[in-house]
Structures are given as structure tokens and as C-alpha cells.
Protein backbone atom coordinates (compact mmCIF):
# COMPACT_ATOMS: atom_id res chain seq x y z
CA UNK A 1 -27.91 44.25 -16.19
CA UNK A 2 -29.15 40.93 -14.28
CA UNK A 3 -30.16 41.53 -10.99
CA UNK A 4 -30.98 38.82 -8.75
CA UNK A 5 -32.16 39.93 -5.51
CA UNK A 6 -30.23 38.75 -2.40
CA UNK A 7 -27.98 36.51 -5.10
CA UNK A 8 -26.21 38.12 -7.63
CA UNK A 9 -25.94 40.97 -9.84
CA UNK A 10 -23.76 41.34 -13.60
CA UNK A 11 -22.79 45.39 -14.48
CA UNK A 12 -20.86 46.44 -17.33
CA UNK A 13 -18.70 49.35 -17.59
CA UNK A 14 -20.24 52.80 -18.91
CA UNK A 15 -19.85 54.22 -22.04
CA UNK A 16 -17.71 57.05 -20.69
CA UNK A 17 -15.31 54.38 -18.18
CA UNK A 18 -12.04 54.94 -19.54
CA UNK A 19 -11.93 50.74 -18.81
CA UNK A 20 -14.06 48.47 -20.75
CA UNK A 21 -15.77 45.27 -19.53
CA UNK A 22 -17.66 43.77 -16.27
CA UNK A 23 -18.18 41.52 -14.57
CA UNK A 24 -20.64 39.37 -12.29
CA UNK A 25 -20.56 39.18 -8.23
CA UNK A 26 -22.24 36.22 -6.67
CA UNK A 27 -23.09 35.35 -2.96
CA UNK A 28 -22.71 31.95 -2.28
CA UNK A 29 -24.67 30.19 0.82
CA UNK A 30 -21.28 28.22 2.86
CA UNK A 31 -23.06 27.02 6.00
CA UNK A 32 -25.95 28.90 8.77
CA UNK A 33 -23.25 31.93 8.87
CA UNK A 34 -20.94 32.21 5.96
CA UNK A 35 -21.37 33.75 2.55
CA UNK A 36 -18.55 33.02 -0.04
CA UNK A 37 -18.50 36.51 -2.40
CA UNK A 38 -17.40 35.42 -5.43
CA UNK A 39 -16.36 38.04 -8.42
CA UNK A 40 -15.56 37.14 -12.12
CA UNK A 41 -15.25 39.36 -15.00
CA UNK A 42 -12.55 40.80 -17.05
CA UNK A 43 -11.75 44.75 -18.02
CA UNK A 44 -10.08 45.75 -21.01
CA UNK A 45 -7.97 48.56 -22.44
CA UNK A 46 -5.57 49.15 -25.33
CA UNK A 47 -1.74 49.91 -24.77
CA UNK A 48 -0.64 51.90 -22.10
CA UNK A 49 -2.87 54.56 -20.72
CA UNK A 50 -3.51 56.40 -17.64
CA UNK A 51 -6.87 54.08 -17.00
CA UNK A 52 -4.51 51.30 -17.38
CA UNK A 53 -2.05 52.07 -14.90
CA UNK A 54 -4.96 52.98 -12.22
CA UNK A 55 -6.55 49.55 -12.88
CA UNK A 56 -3.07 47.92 -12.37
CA UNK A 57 -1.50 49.43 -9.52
CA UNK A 58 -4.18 50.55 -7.58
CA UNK A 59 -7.78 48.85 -8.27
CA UNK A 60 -6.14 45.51 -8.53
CA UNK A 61 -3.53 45.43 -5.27
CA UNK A 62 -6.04 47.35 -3.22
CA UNK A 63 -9.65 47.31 -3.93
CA UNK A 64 -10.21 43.56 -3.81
CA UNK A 65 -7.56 43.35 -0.10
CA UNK A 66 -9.83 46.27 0.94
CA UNK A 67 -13.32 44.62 0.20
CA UNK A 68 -11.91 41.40 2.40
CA UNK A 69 -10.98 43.64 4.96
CA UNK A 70 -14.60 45.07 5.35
CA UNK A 71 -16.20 41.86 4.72
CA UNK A 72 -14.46 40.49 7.72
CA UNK A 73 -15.05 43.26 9.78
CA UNK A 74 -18.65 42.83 8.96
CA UNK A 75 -18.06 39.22 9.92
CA UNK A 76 -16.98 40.25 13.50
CA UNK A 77 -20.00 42.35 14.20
CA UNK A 78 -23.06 40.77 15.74
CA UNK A 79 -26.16 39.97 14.00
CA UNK A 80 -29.33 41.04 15.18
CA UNK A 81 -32.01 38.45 14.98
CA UNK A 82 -34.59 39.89 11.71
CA UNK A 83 -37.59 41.79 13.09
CA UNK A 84 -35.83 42.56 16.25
CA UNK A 85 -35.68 46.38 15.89
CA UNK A 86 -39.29 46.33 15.48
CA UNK A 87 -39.58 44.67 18.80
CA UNK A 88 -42.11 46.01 21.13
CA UNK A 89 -40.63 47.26 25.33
């Protein structure tokens, strides 16, 4: 929905997601080289379904650990310096 490039960006679920809702994920400057990512939103869904269970045991004890775990293994790899792989030999 709103994009803002290098900042933020807000989705909402599909029509056809068996889950209702969204949410909005935000990078937040925290110094010269750390980004805070910061998530807020809410899903929905109405007694007790197949969805449900997925977004319970599953998407909540997993995805989120598994995001930090590739955010700080991004963390740990060197940065190039920008323009640097157009650098002329």
C-alpha cells in the first residue's frame, strides 16, 4: 500500500489469505551501522481453523526467530563501500 523507499513499507493481506490483516515494517537509522527493523500489525481469524493454527504454531515461534537470525548473519558480513564494484583495475 505505502511504500517508502529505503524506509518503510505497509501490506495488507490478500483477498484469498486464509488470515486477515497487515501490518507495517519500518527501518529505523540506530547509529553509522545499525538499523533497528521494527514490525507492527495485527492478523485476524475467526474460531479455530487450519490458518489459525499455522499462524500460531509456526509463523509466530519461527518466522520472526528466523528473520533475526538472517538479519544478524547479514550483520556479520562485510560491507562493500557503494560504487565499489564499479571500480575501475
Amino acid at each position: 500500500r505505502n511504500v517508502q523507499k529505503g524506509r518503510s513499507l505497509e501490506y495488507e493481506a490478500t483477498a484469498e489469505h486464509p488470515l486477515k490483516g497487515g501490518g507495517r515494517i519500518e527501518l529505523i537509522p540506530q547509529g553509522p551501522s545499525k538499523t533497528l527493523v521494527s514490525w507492527k500489525g495485527e492478523y485476524r481469524y475467526r474460531g479455530f481453523s487450519v490458518a489459525a493454527a499455522f499462524f500460531k504454531y509456526y509463523f509466530e515461534k519461527r518466522f520472526f526467530s528466523r528473520l533475526k537470525e538472517g538479519f544478524d548473519k547479514m550483520a556479520q558480513r562485510p560491507v562493500a563501500a557503494p560504487g565499489a564494484a564499479h571500480a575501475r583495475r
